[in-house]
PDB file of N, CA and C in Angstrom:
ATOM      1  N   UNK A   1     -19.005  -7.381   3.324  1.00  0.00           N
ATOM      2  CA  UNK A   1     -18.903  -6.011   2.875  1.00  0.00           C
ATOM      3  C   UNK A   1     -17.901  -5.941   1.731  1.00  0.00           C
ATOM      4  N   UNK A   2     -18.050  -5.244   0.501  1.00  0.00           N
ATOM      5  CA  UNK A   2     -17.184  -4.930  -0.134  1.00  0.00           C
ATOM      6  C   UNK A   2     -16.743  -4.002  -0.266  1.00  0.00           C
ATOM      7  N   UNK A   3     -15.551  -3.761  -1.284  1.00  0.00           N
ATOM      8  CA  UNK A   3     -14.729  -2.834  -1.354  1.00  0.00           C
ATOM      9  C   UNK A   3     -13.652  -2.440  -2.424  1.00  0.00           C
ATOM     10  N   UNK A   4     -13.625  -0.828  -2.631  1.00  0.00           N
ATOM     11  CA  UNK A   4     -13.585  -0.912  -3.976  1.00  0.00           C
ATOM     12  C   UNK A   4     -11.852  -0.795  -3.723  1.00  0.00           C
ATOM     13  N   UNK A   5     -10.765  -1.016  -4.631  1.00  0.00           N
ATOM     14  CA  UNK A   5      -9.518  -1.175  -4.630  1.00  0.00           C
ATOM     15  C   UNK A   5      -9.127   0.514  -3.808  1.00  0.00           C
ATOM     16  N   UNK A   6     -10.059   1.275  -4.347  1.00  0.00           N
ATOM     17  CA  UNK A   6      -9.234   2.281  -4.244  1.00  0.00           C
ATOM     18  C   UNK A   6      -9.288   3.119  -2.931  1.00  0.00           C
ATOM     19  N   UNK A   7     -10.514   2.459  -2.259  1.00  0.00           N
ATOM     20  CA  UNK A   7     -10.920   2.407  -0.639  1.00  0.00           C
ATOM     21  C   UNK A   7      -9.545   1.937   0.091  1.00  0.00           C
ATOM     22  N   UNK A   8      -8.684   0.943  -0.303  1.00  0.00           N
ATOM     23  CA  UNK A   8      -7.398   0.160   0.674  1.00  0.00           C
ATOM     24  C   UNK A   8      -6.365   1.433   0.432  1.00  0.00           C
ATOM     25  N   UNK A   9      -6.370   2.154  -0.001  1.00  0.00           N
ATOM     26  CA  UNK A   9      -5.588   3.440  -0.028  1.00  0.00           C
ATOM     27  C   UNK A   9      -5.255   4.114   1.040  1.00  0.00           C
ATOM     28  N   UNK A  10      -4.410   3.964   1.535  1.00  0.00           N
ATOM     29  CA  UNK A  10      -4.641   5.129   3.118  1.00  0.00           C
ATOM     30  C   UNK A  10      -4.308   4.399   4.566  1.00  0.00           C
ATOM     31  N   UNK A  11      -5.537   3.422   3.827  1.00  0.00           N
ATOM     32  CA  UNK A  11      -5.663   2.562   5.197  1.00  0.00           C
ATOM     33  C   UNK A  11      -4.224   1.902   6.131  1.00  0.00           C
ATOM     34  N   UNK A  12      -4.424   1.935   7.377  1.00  0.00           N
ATOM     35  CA  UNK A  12      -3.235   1.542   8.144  1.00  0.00           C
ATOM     36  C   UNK A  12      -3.103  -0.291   8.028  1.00  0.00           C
ATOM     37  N   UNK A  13      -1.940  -0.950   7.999  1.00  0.00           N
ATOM     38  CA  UNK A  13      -1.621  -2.605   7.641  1.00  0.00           C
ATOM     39  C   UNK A  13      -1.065  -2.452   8.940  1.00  0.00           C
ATOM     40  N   UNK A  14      -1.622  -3.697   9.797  1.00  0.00           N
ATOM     41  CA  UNK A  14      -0.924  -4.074  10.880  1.00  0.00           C
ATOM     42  C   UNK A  14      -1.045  -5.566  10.746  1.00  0.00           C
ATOM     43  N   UNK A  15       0.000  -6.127  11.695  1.00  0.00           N
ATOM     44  CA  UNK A  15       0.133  -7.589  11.558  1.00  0.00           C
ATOM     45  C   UNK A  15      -0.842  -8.139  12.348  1.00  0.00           C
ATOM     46  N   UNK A  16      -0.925  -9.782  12.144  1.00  0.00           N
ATOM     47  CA  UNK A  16      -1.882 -10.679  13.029  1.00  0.00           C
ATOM     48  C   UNK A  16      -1.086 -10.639  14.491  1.00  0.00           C
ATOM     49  N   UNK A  17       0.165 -10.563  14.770  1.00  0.00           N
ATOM     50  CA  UNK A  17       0.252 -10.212  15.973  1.00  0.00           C
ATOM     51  C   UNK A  17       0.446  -8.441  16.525  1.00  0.00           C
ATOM     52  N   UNK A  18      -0.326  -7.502  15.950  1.00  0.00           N
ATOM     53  CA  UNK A  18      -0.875  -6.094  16.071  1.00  0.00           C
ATOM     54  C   UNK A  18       0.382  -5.063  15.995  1.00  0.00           C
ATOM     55  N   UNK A  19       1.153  -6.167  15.205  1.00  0.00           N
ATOM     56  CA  UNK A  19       2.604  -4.880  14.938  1.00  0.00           C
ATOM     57  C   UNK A  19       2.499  -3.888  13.487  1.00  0.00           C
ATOM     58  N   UNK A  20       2.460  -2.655  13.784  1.00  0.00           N
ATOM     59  CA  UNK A  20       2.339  -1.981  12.859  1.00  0.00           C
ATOM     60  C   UNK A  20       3.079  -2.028  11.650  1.00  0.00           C
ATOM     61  N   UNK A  21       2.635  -2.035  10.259  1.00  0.00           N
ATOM     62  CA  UNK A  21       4.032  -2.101   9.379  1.00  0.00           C
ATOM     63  C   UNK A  21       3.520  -0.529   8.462  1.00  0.00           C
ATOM     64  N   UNK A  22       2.854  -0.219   7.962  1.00  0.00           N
ATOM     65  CA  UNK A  22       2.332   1.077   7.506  1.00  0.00           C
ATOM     66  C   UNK A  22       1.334   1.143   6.724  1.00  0.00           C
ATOM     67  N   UNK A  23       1.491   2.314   5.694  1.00  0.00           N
ATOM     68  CA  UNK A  23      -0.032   2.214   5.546  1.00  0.00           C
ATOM     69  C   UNK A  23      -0.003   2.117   3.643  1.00  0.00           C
ATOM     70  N   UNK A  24      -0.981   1.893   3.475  1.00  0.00           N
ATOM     71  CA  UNK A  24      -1.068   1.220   2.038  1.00  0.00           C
ATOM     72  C   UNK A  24      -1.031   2.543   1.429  1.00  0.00           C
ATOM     73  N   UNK A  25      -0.378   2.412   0.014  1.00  0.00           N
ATOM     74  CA  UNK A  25       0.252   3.905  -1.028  1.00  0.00           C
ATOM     75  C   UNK A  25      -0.599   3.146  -2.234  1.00  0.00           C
ATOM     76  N   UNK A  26      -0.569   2.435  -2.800  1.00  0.00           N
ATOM     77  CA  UNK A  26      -1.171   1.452  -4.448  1.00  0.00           C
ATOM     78  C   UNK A  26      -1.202   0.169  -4.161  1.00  0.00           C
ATOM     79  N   UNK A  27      -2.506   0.015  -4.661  1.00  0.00           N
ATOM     80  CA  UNK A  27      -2.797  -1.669  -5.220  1.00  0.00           C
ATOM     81  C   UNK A  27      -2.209  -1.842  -6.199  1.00  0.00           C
ATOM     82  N   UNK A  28      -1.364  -3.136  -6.647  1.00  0.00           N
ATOM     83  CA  UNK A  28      -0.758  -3.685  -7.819  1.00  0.00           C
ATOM     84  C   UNK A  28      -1.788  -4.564  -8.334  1.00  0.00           C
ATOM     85  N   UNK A  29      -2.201  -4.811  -9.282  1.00  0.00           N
ATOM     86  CA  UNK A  29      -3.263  -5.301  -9.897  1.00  0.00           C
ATOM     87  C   UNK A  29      -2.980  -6.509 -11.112  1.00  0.00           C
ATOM     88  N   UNK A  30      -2.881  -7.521 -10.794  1.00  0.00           N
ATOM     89  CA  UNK A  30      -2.798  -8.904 -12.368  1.00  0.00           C
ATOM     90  C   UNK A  30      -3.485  -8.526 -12.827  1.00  0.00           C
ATOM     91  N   UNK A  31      -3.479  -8.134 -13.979  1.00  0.00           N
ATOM     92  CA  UNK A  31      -4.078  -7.875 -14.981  1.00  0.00           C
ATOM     93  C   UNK A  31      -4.526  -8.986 -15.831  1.00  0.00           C
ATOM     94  N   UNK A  32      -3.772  -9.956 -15.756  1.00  0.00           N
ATOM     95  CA  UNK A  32      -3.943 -11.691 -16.587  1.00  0.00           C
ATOM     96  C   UNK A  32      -4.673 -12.314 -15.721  1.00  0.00           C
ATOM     97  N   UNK A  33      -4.697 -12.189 -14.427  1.00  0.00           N
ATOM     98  CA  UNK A  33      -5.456 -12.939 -13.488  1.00  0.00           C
ATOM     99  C   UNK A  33      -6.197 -12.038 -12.802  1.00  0.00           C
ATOM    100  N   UNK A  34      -6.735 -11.037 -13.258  1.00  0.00           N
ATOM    101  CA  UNK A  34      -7.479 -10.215 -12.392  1.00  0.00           C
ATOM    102  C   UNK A  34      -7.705 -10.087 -11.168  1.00  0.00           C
ATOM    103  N   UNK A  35      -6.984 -10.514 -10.496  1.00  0.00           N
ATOM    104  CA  UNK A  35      -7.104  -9.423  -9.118  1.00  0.00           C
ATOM    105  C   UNK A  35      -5.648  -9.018  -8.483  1.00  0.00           C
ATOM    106  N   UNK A  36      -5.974  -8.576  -7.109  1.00  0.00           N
ATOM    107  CA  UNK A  36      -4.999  -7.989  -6.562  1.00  0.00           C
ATOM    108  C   UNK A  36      -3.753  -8.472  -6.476  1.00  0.00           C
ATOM    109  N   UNK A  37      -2.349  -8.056  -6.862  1.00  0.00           N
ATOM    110  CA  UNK A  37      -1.422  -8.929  -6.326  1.00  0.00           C
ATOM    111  C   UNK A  37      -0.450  -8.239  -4.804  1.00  0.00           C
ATOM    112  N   UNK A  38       0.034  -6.615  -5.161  1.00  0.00           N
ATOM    113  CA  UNK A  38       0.329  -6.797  -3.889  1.00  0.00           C
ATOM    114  C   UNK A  38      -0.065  -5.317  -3.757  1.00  0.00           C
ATOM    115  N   UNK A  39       0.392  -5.039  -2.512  1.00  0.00           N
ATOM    116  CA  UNK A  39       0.114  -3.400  -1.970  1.00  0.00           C
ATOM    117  C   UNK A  39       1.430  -2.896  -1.678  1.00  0.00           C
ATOM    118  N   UNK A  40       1.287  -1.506  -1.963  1.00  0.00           N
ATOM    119  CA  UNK A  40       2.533  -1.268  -1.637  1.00  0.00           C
ATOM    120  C   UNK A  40       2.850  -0.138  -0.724  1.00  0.00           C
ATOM    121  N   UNK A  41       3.792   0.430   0.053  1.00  0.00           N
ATOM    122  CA  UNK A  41       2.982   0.979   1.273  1.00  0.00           C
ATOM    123  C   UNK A  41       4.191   2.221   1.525  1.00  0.00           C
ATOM    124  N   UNK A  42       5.016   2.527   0.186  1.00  0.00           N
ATOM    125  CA  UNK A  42       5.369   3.706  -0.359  1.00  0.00           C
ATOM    126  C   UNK A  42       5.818   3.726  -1.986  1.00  0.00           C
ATOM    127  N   UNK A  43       5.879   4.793  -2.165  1.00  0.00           N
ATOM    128  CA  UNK A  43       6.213   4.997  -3.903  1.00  0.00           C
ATOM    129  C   UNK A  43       7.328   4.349  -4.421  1.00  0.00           C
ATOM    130  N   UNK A  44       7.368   3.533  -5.496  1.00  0.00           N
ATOM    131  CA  UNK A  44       8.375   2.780  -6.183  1.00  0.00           C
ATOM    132  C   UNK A  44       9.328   3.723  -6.941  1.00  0.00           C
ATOM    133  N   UNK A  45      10.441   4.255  -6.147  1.00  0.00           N
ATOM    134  CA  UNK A  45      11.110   4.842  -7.493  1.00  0.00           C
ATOM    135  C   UNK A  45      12.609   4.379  -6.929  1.00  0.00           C
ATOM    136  N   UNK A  46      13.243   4.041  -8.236  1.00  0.00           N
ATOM    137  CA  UNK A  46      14.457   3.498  -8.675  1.00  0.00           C
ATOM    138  C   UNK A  46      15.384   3.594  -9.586  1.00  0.00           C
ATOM    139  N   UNK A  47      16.583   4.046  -9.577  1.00  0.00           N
ATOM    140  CA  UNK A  47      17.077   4.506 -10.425  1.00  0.00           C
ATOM    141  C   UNK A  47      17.608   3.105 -11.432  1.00  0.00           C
ATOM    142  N   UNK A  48      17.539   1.815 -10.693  1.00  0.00           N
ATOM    143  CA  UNK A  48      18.440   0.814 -11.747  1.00  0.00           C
ATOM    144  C   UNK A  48      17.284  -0.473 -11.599  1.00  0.00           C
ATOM    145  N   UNK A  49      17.670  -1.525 -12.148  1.00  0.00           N
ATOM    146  CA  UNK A  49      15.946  -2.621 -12.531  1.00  0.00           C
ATOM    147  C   UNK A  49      16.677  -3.161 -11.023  1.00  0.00           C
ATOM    148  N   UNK A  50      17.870  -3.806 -10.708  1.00  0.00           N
ATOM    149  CA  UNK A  50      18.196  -4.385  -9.142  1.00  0.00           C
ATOM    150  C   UNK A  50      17.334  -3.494  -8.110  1.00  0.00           C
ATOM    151  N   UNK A  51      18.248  -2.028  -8.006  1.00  0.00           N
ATOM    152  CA  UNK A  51      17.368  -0.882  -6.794  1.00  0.00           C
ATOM    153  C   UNK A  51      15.647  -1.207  -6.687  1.00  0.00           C
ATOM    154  N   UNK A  52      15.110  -1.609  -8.231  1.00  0.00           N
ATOM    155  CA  UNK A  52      13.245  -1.754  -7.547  1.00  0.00           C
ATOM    156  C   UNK A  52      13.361  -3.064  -7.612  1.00  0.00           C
ATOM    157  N   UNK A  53      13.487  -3.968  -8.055  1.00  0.00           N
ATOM    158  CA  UNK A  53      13.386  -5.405  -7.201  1.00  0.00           C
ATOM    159  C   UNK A  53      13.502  -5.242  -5.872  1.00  0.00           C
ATOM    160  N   UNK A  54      14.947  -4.740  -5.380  1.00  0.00           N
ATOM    161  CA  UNK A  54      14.831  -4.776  -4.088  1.00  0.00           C
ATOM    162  C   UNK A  54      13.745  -3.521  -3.037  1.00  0.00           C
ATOM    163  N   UNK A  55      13.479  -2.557  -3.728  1.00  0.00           N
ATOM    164  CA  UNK A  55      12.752  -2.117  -3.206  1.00  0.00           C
ATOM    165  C   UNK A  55      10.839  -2.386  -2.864  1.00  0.00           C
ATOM    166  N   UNK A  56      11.009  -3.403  -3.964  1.00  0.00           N
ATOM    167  CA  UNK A  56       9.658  -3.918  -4.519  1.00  0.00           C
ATOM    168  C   UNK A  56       9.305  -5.273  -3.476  1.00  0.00           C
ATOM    169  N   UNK A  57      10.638  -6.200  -3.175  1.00  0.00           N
ATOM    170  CA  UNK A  57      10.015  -6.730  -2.186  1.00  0.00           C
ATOM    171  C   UNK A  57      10.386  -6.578  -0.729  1.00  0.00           C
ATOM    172  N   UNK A  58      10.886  -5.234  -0.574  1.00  0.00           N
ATOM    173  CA  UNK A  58      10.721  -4.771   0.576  1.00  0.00           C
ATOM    174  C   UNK A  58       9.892  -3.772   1.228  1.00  0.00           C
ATOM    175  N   UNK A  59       9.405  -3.239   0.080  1.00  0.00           N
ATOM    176  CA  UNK A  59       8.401  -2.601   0.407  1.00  0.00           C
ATOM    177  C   UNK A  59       6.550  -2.450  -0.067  1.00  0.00           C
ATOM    178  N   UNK A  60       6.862  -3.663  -0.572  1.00  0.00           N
ATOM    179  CA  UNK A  60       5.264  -4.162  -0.693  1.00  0.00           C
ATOM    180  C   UNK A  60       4.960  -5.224  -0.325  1.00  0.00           C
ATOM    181  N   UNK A  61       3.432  -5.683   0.186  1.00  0.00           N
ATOM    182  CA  UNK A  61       3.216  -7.305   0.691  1.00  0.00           C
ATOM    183  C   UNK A  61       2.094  -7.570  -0.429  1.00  0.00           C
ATOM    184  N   UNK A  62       2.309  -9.280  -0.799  1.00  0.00           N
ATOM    185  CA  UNK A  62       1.724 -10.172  -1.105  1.00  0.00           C
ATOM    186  C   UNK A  62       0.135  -9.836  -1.011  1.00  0.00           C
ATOM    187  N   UNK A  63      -0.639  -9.976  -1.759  1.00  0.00           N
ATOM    188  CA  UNK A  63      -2.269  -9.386  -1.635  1.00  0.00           C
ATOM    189  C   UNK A  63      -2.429 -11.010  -0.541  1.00  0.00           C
ATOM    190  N   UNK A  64      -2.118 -11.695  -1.251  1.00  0.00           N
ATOM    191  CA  UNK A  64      -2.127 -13.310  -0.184  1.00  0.00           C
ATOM    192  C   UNK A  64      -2.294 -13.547   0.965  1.00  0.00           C
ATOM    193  N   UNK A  65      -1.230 -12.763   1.615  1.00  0.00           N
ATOM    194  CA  UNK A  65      -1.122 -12.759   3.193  1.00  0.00           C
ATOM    195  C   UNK A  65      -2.177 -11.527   3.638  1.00  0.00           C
ATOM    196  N   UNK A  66      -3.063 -10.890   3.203  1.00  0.00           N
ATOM    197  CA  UNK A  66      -4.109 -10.193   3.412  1.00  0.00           C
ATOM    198  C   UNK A  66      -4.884 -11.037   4.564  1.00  0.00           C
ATOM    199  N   UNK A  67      -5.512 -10.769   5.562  1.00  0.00           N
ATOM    200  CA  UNK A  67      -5.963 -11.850   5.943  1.00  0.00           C
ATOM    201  C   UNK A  67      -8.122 -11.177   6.631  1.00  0.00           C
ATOM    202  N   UNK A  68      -7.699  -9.963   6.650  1.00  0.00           N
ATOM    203  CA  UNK A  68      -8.855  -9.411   7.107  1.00  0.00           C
ATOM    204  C   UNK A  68      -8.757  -7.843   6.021  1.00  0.00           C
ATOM    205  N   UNK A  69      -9.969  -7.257   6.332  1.00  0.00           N
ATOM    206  CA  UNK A  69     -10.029  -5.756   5.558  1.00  0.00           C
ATOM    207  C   UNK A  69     -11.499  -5.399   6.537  1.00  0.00           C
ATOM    208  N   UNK A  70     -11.032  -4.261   6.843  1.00  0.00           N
ATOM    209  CA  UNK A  70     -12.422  -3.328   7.212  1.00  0.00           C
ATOM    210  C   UNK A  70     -12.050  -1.682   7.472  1.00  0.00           C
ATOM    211  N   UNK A  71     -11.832  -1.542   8.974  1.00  0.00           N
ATOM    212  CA  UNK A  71     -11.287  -0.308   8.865  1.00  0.00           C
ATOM    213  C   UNK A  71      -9.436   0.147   8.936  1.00  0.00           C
ATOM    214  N   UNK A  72      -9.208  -1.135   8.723  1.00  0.00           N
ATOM    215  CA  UNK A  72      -7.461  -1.747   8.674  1.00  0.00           C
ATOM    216  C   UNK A  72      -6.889  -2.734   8.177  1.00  0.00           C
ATOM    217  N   UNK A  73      -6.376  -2.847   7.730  1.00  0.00           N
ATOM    218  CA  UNK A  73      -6.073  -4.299   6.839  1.00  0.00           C
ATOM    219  C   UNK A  73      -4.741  -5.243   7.794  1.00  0.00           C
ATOM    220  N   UNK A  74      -5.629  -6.130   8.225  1.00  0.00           N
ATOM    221  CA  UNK A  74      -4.437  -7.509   8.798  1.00  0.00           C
ATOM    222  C   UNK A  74      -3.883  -7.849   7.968  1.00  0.00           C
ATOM    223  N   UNK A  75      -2.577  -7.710   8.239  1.00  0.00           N
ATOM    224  CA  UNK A  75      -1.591  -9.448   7.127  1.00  0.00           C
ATOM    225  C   UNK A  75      -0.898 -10.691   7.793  1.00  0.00           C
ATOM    226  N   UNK A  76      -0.754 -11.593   7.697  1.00  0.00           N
ATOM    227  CA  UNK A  76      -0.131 -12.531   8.309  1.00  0.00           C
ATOM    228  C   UNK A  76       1.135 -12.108   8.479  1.00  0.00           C
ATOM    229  N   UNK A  77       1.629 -12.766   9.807  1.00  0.00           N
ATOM    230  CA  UNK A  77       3.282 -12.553   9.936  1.00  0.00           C
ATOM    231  C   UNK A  77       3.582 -12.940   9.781  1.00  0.00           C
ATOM    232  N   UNK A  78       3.300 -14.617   9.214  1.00  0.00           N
ATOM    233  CA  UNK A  78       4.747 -16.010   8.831  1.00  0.00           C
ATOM    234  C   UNK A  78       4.907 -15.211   7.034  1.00  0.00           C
ATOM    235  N   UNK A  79       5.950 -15.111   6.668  1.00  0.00           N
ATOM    236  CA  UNK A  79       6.198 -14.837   5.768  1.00  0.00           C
ATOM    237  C   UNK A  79       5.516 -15.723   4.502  1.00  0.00           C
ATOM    238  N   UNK A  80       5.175 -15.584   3.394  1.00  0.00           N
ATOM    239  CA  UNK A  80       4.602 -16.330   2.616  1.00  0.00           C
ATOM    240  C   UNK A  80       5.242 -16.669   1.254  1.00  0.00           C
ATOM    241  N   UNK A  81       5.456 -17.609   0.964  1.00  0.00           N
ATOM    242  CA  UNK A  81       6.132 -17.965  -0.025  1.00  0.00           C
ATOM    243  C   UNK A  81       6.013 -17.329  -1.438  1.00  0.00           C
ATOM    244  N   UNK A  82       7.322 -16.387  -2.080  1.00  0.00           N
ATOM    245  CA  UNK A  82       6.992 -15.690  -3.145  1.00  0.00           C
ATOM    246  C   UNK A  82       6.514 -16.554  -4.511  1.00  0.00           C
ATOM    247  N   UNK A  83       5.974 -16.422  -5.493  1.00  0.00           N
ATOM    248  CA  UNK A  83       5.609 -16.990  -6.710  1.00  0.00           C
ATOM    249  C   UNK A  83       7.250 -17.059  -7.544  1.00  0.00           C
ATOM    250  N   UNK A  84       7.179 -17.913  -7.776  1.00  0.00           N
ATOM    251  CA  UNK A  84       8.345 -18.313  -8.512  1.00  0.00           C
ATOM    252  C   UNK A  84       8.266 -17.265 -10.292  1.00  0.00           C
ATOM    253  N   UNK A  85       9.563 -16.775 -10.632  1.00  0.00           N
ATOM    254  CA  UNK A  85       9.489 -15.706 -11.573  1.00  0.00           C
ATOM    255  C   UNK A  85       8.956 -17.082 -12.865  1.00  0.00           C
ATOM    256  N   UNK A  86       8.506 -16.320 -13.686  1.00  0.00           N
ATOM    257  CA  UNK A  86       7.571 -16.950 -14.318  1.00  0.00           C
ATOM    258  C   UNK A  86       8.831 -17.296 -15.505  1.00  0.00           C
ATOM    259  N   UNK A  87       9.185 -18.184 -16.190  1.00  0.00           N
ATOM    260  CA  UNK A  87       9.793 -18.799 -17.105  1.00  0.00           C
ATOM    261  C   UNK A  87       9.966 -18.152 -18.210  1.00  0.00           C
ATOM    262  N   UNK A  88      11.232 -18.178 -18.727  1.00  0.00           N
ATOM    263  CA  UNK A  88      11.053 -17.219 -19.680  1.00  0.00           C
ATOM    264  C   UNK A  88       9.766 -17.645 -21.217  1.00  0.00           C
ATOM    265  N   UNK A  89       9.288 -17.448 -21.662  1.00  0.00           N
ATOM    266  CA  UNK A  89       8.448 -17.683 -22.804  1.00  0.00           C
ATOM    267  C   UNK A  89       9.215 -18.267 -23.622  1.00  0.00           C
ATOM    268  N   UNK A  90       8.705 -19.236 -23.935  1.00  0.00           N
ATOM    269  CA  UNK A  90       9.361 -20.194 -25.436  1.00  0.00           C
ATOM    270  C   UNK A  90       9.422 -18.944 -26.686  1.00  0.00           C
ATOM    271  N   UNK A  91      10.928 -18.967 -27.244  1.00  0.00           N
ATOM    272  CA  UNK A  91      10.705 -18.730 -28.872  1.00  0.00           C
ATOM    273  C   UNK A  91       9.479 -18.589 -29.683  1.00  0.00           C
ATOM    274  N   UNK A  92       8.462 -17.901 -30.083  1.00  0.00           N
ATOM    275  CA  UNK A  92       7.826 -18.709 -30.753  1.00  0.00           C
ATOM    276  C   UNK A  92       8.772 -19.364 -32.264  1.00  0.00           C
ATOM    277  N   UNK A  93       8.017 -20.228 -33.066  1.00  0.00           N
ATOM    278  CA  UNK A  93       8.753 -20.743 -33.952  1.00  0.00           C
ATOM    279  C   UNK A  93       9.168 -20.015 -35.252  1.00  0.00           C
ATOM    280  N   UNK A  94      10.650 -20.054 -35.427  1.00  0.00           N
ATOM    281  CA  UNK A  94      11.117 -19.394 -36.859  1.00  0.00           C
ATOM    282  C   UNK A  94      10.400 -19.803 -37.915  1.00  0.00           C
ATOM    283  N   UNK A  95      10.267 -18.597 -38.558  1.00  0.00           N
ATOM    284  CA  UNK A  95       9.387 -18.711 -39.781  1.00  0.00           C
ATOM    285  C   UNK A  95      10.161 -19.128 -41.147  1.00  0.00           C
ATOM    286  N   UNK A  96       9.384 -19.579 -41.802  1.00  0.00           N
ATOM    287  CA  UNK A  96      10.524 -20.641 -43.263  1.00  0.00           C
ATOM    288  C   UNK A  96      10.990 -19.551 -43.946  1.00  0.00           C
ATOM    289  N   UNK A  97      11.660 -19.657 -44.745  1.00  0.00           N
ATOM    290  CA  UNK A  97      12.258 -18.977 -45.968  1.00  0.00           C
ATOM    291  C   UNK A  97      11.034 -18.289 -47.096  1.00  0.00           C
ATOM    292  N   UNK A  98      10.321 -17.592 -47.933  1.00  0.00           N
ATOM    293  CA  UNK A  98       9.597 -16.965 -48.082  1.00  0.00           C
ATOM    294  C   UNK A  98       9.329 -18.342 -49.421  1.00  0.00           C
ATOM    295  N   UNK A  99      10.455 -18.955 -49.731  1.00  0.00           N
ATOM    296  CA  UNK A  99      10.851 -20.265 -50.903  1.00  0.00           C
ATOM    297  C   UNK A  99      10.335 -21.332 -50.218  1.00  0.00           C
ATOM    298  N   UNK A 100      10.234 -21.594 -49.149  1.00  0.00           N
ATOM    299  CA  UNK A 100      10.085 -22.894 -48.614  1.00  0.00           C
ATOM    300  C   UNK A 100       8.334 -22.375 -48.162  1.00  0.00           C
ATOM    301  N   UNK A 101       7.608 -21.718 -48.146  1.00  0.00           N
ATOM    302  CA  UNK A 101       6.518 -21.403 -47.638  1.00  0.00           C
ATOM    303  C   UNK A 101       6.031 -21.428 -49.133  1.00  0.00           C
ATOM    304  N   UNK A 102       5.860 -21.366 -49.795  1.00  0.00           N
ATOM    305  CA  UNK A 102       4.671 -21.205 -51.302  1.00  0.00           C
ATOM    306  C   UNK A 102       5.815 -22.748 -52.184  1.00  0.00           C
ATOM    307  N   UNK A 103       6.298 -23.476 -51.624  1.00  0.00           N
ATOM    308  CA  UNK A 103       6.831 -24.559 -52.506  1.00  0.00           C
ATOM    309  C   UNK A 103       5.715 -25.434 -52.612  1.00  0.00           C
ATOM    310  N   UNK A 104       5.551 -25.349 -54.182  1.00  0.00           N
ATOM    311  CA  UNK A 104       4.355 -26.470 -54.362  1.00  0.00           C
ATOM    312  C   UNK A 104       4.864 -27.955 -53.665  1.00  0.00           C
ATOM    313  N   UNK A 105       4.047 -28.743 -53.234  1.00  0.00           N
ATOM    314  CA  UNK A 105       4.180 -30.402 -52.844  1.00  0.00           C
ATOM    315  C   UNK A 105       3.160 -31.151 -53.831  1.00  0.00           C
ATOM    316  N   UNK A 106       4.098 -31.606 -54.892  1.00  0.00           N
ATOM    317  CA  UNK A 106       3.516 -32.685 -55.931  1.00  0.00           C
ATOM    318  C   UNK A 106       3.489 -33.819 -55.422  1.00  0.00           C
TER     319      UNK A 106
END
């Protein structure tokens, strides 16, 4: 059966051992990798970038540990290993002098 993102809205998250944790508020969505990354299961608001980190992984789960979907969504209870923050991006490379870019090479 499928299902459209905006169907997991609402729906109640309980664990694989049937402990309630709450109920899904937004899908977070990769946009580079197209699909789901996590849910989040109240509104993100924060006054400083620390306050939503920490609110961000305390109050959303991993699309990963998803483990079932129908009329409730299971997640695993062993905790699941977060994705490592992604590296900062290389420099791209400094550009020459506007003299060194049109210098003829005889």
């Amino acid at each position: 059966m499928a299902l459209k993102m905006s169907q997991l809205i609402g729906m109640d998250v309980y664990t694989d051992k049937a402990d309630f944790v709450g109920k899904v508020y937004d899908v977070i969505i990769d946009l580079q990798k197209g699909e789901a990354a996590r849910l989040t299961l109240e509104p993100i608001r924060a006054a400083s970038k620390e306050d939503a980190k920490r609110i961000f992984k305390e109050k959303t789960i991993m699309y990963k540990s998803v483990k079932a979907v129908e009329k409730i969504i299971i997640v695993s209870s062993q905790p699941i290993a977060e994705e490592p923050e992604e590296a900062a991006a290389p420099e791209p490379k400094k550009a020459l002098p506007y003299s060194a870019r049109y210098r003829r090479h005889f």
